[in-house]
N, C-alpha and C. Protein backbone atom coordinates (compact mmCIF):
# COMPACT_ATOMS: atom_id res chain seq x y z
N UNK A 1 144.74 15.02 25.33
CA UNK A 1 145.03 15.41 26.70
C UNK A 1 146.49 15.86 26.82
N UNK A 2 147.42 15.44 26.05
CA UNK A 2 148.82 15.54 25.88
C UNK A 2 148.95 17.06 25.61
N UNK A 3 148.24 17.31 24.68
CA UNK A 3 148.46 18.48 23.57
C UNK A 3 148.48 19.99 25.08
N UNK A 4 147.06 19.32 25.23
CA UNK A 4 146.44 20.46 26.30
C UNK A 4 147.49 21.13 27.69
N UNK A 5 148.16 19.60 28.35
CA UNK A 5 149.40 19.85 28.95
C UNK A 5 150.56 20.47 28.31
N UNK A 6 151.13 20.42 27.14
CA UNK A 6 152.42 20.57 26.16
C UNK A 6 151.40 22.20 26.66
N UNK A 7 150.54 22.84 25.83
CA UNK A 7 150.02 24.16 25.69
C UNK A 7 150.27 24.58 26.42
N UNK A 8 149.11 24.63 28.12
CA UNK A 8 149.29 24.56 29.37
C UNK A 8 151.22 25.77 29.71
N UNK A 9 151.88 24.07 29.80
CA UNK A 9 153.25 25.02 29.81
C UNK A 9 153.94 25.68 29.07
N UNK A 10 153.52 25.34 27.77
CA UNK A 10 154.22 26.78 26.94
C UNK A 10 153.40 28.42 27.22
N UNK A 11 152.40 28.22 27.18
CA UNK A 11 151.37 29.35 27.75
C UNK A 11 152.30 29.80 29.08
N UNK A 12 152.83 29.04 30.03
CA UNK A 12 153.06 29.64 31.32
C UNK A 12 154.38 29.92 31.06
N UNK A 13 155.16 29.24 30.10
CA UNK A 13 156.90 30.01 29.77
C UNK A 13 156.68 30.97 29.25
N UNK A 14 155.46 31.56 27.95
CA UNK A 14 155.57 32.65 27.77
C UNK A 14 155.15 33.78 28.52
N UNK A 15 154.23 33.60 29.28
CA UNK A 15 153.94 34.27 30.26
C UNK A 15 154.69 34.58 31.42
N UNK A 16 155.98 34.20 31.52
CA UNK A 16 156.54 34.33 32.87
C UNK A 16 158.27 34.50 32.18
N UNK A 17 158.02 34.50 30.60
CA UNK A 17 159.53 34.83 29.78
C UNK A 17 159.59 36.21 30.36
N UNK A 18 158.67 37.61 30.21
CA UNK A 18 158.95 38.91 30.18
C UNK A 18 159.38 39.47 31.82
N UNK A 19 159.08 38.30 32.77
CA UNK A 19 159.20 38.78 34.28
C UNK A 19 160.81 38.51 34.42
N UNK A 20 161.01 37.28 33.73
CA UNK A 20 162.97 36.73 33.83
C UNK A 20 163.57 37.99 33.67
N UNK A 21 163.47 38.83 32.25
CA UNK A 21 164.07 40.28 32.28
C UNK A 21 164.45 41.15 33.12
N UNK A 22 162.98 40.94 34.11
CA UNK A 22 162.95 41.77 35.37
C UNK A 22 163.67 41.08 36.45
N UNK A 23 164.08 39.66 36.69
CA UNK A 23 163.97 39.09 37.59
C UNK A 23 165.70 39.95 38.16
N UNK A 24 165.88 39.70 39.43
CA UNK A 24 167.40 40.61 39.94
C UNK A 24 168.40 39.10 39.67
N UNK A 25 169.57 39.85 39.62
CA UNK A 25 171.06 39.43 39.06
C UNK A 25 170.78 37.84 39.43
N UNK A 26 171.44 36.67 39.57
CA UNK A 26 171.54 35.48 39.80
C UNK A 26 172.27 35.39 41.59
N UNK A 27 172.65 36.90 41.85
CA UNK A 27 173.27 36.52 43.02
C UNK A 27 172.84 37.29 43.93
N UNK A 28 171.51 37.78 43.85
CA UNK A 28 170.73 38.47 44.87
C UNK A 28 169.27 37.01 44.64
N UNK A 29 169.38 36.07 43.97
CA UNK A 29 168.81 35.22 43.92
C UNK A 29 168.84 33.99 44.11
N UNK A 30 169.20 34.02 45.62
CA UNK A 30 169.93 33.24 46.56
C UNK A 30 168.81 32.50 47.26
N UNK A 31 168.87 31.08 46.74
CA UNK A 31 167.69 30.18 47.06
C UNK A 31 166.56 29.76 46.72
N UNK A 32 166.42 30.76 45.52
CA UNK A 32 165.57 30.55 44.41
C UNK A 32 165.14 29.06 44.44
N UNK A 33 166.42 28.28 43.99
CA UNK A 33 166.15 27.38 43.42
C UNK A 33 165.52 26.16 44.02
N UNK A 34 166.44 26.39 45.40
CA UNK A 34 165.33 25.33 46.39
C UNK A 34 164.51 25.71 46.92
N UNK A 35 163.96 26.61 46.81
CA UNK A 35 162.38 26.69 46.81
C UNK A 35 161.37 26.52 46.14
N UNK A 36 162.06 26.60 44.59
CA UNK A 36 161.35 26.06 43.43
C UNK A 36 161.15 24.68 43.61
N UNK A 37 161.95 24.24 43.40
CA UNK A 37 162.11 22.86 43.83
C UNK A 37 161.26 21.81 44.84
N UNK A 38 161.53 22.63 45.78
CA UNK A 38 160.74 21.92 47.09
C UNK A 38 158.89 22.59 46.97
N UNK A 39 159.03 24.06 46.23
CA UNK A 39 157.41 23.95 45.81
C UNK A 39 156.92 23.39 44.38
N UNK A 40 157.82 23.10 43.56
CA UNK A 40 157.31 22.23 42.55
C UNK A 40 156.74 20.72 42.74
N UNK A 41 157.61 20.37 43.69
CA UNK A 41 157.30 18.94 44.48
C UNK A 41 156.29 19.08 45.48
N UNK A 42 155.71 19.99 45.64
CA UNK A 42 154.40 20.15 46.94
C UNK A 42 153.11 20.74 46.29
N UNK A 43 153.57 22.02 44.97
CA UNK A 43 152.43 21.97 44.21
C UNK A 43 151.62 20.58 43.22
N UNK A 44 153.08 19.68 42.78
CA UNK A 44 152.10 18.49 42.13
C UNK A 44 151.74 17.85 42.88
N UNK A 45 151.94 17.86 44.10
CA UNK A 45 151.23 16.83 45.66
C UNK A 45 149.85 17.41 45.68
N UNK A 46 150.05 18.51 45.25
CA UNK A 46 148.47 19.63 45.72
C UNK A 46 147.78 19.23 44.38
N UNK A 47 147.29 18.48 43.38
CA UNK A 47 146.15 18.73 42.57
C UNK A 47 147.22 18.98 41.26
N UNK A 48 148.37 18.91 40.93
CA UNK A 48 149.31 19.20 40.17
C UNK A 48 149.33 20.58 39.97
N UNK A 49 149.32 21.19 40.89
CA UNK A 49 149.71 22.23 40.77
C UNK A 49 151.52 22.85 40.95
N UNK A 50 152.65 22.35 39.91
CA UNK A 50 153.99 22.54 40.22
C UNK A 50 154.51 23.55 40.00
N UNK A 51 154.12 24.28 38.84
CA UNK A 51 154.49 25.79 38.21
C UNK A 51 154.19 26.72 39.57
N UNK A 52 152.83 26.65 39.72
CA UNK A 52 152.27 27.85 40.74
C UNK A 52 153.13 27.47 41.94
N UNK A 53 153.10 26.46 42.24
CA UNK A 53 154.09 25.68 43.95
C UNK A 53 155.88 26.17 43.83
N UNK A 54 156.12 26.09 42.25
CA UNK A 54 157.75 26.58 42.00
C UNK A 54 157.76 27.81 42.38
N UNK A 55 156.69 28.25 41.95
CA UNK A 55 156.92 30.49 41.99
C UNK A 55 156.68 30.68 43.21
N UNK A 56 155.59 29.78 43.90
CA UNK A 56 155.53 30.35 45.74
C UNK A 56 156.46 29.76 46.21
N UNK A 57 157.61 28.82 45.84
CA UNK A 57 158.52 28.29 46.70
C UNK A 57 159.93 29.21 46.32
N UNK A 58 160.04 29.77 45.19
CA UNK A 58 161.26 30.68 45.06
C UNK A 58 161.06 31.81 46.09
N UNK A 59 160.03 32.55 45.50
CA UNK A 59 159.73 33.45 46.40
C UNK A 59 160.02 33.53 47.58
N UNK A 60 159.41 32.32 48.18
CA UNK A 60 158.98 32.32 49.88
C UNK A 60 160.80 32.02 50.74
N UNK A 61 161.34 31.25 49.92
CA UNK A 61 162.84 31.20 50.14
C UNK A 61 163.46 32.32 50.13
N UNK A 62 163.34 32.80 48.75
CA UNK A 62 164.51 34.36 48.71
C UNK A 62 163.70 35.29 49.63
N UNK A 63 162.78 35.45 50.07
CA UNK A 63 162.33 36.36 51.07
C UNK A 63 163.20 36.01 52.35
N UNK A 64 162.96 34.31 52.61
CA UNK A 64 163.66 34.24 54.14
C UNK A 64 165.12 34.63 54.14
N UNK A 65 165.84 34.19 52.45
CA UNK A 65 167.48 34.72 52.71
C UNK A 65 167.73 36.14 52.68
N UNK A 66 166.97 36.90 51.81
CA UNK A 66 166.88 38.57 52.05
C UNK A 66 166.70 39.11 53.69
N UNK A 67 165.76 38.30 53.93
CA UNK A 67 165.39 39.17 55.04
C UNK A 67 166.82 38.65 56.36
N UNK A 68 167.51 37.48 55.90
CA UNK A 68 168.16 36.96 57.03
C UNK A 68 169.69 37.69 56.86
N UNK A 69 169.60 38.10 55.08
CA UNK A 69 170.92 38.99 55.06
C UNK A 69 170.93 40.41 55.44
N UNK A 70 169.70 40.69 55.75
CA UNK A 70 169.27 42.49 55.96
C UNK A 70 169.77 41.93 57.53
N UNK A 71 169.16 41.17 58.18
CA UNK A 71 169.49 41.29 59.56
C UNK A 71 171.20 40.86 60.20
N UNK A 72 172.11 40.34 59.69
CA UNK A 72 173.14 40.33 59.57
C UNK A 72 174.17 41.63 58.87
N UNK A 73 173.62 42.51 57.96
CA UNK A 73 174.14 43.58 57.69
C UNK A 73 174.00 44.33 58.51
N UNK A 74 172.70 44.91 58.88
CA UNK A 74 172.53 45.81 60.32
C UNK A 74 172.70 44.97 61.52
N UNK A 75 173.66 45.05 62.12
CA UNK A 75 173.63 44.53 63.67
C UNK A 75 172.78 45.27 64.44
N UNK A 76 171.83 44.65 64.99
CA UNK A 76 170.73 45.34 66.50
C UNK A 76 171.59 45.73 67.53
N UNK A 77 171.95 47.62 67.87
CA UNK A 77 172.48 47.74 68.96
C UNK A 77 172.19 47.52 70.48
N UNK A 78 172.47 46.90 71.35
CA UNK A 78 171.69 46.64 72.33
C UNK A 78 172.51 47.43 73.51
N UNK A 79 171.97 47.94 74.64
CA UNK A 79 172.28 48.70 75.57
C UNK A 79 171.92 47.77 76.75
């Protein structure tokens, strides 16, 4: 059962080594980490699911800081 887990995540590092390449600079990747974090800790709550819960929690973070730095760069003119 050990083996199958050890596999498991090497299967998912190599699979997710060729996207890091792609992934943007470390500083347009602002929050990454606590979202990983906080979905790694909610995917193993879910059925152990932590890998899949890390990638929807980076994501779902750097979306909210992207989208919160787009709206601070453009100021809304108001009349």
């Amino acid at each position: 059962m050990q083996a199958l887990k050890s596999f498991r995540l090497a299967a998912a590092a190599a699979a997710l080594l060729p996207l890091a390449a792609l992934a943007p600079s470390t500083a347009e990747a602002k929050g990454c980490l606590r979202g990983a974090a906080a979905g790694a800790v909610a995917g193993h709550m879910a059925h152990h699911h932590a890998i899949a819960g890390a990638m929807i929690g980076c994501a779902a973070v750097h979306h909210h800081y992207a989208k919160k730095a787009r709206a601070q760069a453009v100021p809304a003119h108001r009349t």
